[in-house]
Structure formats: C-alpha cells, structure tokens
PDB file of N, CA and C in Angstrom:
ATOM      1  N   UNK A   1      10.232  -3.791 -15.897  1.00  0.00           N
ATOM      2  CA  UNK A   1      10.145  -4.694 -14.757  1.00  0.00           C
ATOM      3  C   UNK A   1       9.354  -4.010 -13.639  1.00  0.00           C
ATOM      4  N   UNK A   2       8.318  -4.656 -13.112  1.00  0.00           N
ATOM      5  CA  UNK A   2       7.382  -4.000 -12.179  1.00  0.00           C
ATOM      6  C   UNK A   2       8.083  -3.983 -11.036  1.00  0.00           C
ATOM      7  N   UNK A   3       8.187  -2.922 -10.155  1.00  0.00           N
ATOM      8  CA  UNK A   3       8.851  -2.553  -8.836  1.00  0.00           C
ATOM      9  C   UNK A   3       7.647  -2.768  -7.807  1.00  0.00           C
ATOM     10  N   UNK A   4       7.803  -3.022  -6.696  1.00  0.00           N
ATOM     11  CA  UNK A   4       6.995  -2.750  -5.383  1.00  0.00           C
ATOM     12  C   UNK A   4       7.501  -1.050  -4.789  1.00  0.00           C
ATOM     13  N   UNK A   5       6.346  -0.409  -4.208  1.00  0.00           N
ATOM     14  CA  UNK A   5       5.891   0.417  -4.372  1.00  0.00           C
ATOM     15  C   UNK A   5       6.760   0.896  -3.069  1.00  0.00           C
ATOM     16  N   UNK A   6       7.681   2.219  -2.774  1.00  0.00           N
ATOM     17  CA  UNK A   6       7.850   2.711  -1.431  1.00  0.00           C
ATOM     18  C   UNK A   6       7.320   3.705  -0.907  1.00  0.00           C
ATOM     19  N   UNK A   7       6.455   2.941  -0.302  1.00  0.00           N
ATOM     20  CA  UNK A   7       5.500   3.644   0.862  1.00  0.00           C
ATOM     21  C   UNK A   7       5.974   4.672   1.478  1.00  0.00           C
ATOM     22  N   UNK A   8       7.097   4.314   2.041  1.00  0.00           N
ATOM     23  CA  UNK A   8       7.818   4.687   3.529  1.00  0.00           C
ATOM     24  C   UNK A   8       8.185   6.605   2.531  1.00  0.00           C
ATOM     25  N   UNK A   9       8.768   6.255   1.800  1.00  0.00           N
ATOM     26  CA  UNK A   9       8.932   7.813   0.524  1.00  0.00           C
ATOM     27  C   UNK A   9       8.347   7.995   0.072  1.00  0.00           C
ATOM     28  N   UNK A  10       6.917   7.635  -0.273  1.00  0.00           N
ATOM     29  CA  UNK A  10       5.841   8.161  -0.914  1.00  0.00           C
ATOM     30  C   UNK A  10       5.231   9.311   0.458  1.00  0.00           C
ATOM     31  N   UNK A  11       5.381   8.711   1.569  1.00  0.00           N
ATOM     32  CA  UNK A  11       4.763   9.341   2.995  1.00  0.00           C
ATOM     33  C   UNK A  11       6.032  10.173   3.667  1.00  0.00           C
ATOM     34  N   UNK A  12       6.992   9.984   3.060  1.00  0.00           N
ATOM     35  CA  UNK A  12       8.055  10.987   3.478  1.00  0.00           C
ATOM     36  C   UNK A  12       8.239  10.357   5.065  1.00  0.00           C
ATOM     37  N   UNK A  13       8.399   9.330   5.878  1.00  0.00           N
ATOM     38  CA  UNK A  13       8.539   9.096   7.010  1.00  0.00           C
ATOM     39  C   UNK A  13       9.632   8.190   7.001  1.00  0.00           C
ATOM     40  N   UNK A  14      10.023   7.934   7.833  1.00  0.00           N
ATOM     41  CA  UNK A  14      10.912   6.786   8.166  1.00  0.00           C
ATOM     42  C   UNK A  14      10.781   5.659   8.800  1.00  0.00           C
ATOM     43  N   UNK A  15      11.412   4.533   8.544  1.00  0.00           N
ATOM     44  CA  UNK A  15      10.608   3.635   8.843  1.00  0.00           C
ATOM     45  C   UNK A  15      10.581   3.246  10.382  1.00  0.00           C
ATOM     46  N   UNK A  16      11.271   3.887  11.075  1.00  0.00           N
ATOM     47  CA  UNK A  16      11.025   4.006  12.609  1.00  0.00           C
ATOM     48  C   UNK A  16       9.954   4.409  12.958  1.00  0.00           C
ATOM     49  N   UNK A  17       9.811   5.447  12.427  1.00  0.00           N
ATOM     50  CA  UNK A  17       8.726   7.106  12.568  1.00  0.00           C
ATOM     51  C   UNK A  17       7.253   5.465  12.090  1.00  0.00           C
ATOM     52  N   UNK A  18       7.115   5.167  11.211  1.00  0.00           N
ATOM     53  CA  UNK A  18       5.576   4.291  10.410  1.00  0.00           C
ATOM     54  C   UNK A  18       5.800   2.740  11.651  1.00  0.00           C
ATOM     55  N   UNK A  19       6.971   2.360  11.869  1.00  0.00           N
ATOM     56  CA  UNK A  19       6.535   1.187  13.281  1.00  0.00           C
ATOM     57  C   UNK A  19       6.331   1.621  14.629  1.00  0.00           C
ATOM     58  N   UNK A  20       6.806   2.585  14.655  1.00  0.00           N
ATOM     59  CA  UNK A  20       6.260   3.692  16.111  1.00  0.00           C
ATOM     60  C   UNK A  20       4.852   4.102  15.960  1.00  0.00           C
ATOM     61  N   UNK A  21       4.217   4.479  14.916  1.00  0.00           N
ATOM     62  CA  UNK A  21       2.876   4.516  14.657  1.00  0.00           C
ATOM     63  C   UNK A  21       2.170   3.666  14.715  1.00  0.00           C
ATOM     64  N   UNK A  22       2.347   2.687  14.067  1.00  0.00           N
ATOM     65  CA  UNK A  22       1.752   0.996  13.824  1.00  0.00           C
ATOM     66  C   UNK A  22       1.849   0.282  14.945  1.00  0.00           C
ATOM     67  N   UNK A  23       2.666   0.676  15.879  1.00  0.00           N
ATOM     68  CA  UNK A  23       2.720  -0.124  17.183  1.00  0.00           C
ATOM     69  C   UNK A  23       1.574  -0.053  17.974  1.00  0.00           C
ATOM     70  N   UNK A  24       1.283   1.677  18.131  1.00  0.00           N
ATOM     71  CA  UNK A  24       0.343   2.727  18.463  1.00  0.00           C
ATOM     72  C   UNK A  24      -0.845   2.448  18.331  1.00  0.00           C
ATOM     73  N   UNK A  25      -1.289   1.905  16.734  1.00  0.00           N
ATOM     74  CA  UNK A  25      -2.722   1.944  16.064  1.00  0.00           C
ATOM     75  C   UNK A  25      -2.954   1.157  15.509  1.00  0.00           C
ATOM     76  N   UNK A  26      -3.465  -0.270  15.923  1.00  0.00           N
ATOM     77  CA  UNK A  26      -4.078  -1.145  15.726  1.00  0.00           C
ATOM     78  C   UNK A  26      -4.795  -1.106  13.943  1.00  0.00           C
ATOM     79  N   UNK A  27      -5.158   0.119  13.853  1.00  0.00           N
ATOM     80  CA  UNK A  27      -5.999   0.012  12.540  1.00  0.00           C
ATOM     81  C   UNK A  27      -4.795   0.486  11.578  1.00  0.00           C
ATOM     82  N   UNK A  28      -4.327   1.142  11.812  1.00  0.00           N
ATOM     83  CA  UNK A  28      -3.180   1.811  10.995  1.00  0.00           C
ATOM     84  C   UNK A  28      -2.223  -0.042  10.494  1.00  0.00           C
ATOM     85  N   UNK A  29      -2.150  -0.454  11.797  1.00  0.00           N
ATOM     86  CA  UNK A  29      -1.103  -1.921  10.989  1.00  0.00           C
ATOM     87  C   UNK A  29      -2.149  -2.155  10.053  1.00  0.00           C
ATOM     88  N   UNK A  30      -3.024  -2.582  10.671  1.00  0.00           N
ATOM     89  CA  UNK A  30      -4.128  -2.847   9.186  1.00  0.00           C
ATOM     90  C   UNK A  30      -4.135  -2.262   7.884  1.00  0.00           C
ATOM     91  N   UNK A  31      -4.327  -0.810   8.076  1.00  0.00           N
ATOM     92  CA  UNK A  31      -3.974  -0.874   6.954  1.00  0.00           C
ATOM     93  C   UNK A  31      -2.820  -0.736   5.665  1.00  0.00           C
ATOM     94  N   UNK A  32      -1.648  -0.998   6.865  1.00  0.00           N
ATOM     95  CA  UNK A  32      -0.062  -1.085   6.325  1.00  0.00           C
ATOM     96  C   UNK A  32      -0.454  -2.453   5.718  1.00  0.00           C
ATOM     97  N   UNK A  33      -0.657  -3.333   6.235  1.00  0.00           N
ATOM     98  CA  UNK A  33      -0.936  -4.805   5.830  1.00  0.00           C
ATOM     99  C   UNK A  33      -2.023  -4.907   4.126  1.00  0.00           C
ATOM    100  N   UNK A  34      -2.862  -4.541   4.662  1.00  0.00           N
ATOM    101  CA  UNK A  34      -3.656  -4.663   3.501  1.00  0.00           C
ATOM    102  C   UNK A  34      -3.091  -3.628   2.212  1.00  0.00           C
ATOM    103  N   UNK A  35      -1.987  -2.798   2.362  1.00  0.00           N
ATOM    104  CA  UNK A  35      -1.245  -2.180   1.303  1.00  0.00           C
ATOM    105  C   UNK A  35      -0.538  -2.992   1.194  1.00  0.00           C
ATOM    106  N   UNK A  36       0.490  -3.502   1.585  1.00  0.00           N
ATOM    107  CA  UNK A  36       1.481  -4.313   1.150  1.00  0.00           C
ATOM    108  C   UNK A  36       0.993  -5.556   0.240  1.00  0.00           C
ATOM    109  N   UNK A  37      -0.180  -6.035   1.085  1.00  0.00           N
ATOM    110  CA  UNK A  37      -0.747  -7.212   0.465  1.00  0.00           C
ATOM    111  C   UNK A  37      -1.258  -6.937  -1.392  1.00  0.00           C
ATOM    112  N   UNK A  38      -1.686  -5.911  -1.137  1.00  0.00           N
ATOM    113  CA  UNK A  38      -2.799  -5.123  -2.333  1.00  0.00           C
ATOM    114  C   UNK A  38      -1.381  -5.000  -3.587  1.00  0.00           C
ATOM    115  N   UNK A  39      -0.480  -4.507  -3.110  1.00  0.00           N
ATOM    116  CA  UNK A  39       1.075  -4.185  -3.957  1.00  0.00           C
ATOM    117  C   UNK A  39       1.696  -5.124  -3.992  1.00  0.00           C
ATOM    118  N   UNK A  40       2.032  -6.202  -3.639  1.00  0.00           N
ATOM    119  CA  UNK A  40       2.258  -7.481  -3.998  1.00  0.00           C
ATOM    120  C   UNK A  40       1.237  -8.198  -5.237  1.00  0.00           C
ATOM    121  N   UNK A  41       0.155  -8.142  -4.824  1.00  0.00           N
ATOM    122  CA  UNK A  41      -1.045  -8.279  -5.982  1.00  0.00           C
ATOM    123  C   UNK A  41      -0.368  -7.350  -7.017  1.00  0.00           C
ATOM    124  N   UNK A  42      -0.441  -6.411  -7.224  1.00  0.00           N
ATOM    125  CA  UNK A  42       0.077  -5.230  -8.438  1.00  0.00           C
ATOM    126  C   UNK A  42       1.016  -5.673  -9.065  1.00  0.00           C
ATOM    127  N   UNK A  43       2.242  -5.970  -8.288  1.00  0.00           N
ATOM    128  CA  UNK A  43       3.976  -6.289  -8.860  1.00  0.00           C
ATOM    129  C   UNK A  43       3.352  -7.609  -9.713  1.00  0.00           C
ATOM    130  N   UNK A  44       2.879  -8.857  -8.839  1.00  0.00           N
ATOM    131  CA  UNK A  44       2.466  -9.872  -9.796  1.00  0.00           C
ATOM    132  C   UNK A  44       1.672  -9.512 -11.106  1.00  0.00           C
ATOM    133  N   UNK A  45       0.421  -8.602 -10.684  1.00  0.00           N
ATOM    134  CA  UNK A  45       0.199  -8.611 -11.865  1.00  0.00           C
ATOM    135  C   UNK A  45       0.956  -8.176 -12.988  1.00  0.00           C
ATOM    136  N   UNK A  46       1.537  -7.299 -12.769  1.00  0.00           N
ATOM    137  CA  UNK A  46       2.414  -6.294 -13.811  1.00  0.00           C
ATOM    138  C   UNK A  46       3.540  -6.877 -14.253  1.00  0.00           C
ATOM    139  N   UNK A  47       4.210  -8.242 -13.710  1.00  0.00           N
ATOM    140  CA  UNK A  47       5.251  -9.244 -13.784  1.00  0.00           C
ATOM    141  C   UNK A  47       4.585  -9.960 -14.545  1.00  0.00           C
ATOM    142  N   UNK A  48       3.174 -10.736 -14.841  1.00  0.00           N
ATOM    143  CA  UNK A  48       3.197 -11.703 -15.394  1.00  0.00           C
ATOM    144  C   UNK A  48       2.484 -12.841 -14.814  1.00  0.00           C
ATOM    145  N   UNK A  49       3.057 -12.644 -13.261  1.00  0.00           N
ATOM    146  CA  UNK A  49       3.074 -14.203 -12.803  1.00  0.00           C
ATOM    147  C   UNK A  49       1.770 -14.187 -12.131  1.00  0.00           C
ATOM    148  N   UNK A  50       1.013 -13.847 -11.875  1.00  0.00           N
ATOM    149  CA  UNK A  50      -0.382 -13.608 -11.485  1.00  0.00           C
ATOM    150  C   UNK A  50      -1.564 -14.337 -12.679  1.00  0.00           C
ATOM    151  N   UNK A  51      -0.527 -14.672 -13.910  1.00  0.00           N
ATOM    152  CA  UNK A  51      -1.685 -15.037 -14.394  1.00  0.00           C
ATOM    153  C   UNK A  51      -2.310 -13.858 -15.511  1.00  0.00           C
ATOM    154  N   UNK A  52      -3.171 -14.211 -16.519  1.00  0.00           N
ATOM    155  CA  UNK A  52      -4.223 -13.495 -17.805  1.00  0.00           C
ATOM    156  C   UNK A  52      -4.604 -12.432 -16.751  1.00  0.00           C
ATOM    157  N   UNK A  53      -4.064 -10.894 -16.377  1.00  0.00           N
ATOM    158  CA  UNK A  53      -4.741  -9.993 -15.526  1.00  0.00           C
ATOM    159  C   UNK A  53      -5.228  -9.053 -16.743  1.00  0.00           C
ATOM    160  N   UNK A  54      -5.926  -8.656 -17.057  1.00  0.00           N
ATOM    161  CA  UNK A  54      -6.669  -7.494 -17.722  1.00  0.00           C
ATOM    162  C   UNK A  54      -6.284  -6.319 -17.336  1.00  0.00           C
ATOM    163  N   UNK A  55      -6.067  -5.732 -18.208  1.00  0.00           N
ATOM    164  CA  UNK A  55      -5.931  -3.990 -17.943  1.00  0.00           C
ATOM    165  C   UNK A  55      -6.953  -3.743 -16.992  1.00  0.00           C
ATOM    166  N   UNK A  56      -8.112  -3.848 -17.200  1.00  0.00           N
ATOM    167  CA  UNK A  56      -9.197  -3.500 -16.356  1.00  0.00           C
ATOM    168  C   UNK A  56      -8.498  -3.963 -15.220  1.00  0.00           C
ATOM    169  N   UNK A  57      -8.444  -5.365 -14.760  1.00  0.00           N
ATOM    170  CA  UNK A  57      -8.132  -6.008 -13.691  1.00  0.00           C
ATOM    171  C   UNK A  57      -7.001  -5.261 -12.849  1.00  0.00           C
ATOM    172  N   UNK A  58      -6.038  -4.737 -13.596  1.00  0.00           N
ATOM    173  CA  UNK A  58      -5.030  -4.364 -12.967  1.00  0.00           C
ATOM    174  C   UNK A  58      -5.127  -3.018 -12.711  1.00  0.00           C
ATOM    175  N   UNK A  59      -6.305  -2.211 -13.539  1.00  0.00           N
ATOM    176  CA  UNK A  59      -6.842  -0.748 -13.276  1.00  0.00           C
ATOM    177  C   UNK A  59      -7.078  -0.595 -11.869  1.00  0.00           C
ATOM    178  N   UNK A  60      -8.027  -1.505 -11.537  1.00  0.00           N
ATOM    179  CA  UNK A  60      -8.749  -2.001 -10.350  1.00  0.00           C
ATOM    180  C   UNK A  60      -7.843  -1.801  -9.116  1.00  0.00           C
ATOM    181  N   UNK A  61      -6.905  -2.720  -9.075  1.00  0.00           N
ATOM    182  CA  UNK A  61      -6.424  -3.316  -7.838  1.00  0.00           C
ATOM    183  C   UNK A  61      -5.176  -1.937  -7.989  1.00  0.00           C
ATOM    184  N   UNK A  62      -4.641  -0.775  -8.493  1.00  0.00           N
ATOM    185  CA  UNK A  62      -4.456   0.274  -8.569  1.00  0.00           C
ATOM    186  C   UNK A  62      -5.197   1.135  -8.073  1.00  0.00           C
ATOM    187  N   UNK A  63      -6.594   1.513  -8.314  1.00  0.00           N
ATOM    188  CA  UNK A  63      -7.133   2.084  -7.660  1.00  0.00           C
ATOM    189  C   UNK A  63      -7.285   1.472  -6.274  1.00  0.00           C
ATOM    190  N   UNK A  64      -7.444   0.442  -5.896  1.00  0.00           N
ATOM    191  CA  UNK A  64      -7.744  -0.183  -4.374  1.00  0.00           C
ATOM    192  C   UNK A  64      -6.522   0.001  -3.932  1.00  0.00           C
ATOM    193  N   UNK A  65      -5.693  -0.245  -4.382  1.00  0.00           N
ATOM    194  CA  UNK A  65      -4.300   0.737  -3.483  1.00  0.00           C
ATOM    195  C   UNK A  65      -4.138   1.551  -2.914  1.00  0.00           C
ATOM    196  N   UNK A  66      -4.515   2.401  -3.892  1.00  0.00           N
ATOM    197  CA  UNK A  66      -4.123   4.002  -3.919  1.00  0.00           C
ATOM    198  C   UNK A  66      -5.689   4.598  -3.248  1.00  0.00           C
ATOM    199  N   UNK A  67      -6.926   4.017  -2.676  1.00  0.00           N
ATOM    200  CA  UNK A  67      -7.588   4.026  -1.976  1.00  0.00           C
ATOM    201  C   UNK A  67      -7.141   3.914  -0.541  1.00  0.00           C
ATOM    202  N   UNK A  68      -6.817   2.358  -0.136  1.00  0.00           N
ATOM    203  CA  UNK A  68      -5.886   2.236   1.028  1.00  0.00           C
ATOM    204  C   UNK A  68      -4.888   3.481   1.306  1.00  0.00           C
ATOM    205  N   UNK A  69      -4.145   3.852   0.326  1.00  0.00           N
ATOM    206  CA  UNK A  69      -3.293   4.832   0.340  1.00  0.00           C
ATOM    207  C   UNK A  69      -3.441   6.056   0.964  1.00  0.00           C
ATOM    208  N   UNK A  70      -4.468   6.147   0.769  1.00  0.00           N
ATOM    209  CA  UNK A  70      -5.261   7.896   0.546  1.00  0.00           C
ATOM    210  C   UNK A  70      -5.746   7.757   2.759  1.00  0.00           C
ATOM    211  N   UNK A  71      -6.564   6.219   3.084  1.00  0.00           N
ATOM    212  CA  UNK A  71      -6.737   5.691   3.988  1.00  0.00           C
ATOM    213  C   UNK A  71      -5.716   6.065   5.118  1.00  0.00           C
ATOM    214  N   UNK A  72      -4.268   5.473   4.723  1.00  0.00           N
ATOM    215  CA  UNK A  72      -2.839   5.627   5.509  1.00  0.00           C
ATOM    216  C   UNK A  72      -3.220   6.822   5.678  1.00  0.00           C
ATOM    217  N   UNK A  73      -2.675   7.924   5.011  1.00  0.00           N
ATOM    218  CA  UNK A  73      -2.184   9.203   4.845  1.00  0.00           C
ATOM    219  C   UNK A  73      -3.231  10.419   5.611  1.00  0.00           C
ATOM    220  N   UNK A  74      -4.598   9.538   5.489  1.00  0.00           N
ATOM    221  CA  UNK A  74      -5.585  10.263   6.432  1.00  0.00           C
ATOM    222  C   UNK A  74      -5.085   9.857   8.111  1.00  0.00           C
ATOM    223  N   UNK A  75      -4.858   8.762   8.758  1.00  0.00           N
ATOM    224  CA  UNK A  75      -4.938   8.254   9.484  1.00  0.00           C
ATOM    225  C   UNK A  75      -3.380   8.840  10.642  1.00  0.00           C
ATOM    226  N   UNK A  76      -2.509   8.732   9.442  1.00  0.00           N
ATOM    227  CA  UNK A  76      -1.624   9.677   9.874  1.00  0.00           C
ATOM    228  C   UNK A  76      -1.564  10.828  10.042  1.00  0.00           C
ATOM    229  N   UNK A  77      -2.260  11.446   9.351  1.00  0.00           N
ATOM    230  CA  UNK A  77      -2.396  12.927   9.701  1.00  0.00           C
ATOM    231  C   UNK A  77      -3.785  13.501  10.328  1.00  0.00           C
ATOM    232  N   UNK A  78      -4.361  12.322  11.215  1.00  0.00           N
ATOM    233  CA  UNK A  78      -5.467  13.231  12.122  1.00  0.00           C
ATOM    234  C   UNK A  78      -4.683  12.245  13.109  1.00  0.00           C
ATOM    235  N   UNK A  79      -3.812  11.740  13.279  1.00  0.00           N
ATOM    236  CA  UNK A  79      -3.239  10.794  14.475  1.00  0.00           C
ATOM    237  C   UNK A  79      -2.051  12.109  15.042  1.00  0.00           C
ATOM    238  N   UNK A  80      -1.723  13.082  14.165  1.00  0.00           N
ATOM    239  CA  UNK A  80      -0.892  14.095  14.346  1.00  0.00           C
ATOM    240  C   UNK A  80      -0.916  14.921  15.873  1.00  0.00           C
TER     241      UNK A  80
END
C-alpha cells in the first residue's frame, strides 16, 4: 500500500520549526506546496487510482520530487 511521504522526518524538523519557516519564505511555501502536490501524484500513482502510470511515468514524478526535495533542504540550510 503506497504511503505519503514524511517530509517533516525526512528533514528532521518539526512541524512548528517548517511553518515558522514557511511563514518567513514565500518561496520555501512554494516549494512545500509543489512537494506535497508532486507526492500526492506518487501515492496515486503507486495506488492505482491515477490511472495506466508506467514505470517510466512513475520513475519520473520520483525523481521531480526528490528534485523539489533536494530544493527544500537547500533552502533551509542557506536560510540557516
């Protein structure tokens, strides 16, 4: 069963600590948003309900995650 992804423990923060940031940085909600959005895409695909997704397809929108991801984790740590 495909899980949605925790951010908040993947980044070791809390979720006070990531809306105290996001309040802060305009681009940072952005790109909290466009992760969540991107991992919602993922869970569907990996559930089923998204529809004929291709391995490829779902390769994809994994890597564009974990792009965004890489994005967060910069953003937080030159915001330091």
């Amino acid at each position: 069963m495909p899980v949605k992804h925790n951010l908040l423990k993947d980044l070791n923060i809390t979720k006070e600590e990531i809306t105290r940031r996001r309040d802060a940085d305009d681009r940072l909600s952005q790109l909290l948003e466009s992760y969540n959005s991107i991992d919602a895409e993922v869970v569907d695909a990996e559930s089923g309900s998204a529809g004929n997704v291709t391995d490829e397809q779902l390769r994809k929108l994994k890597e564009k995650r974990l792009h965004v991801k890489d994005k967060i984790v910069k953003r937080l740590t030159s915001s330091d």
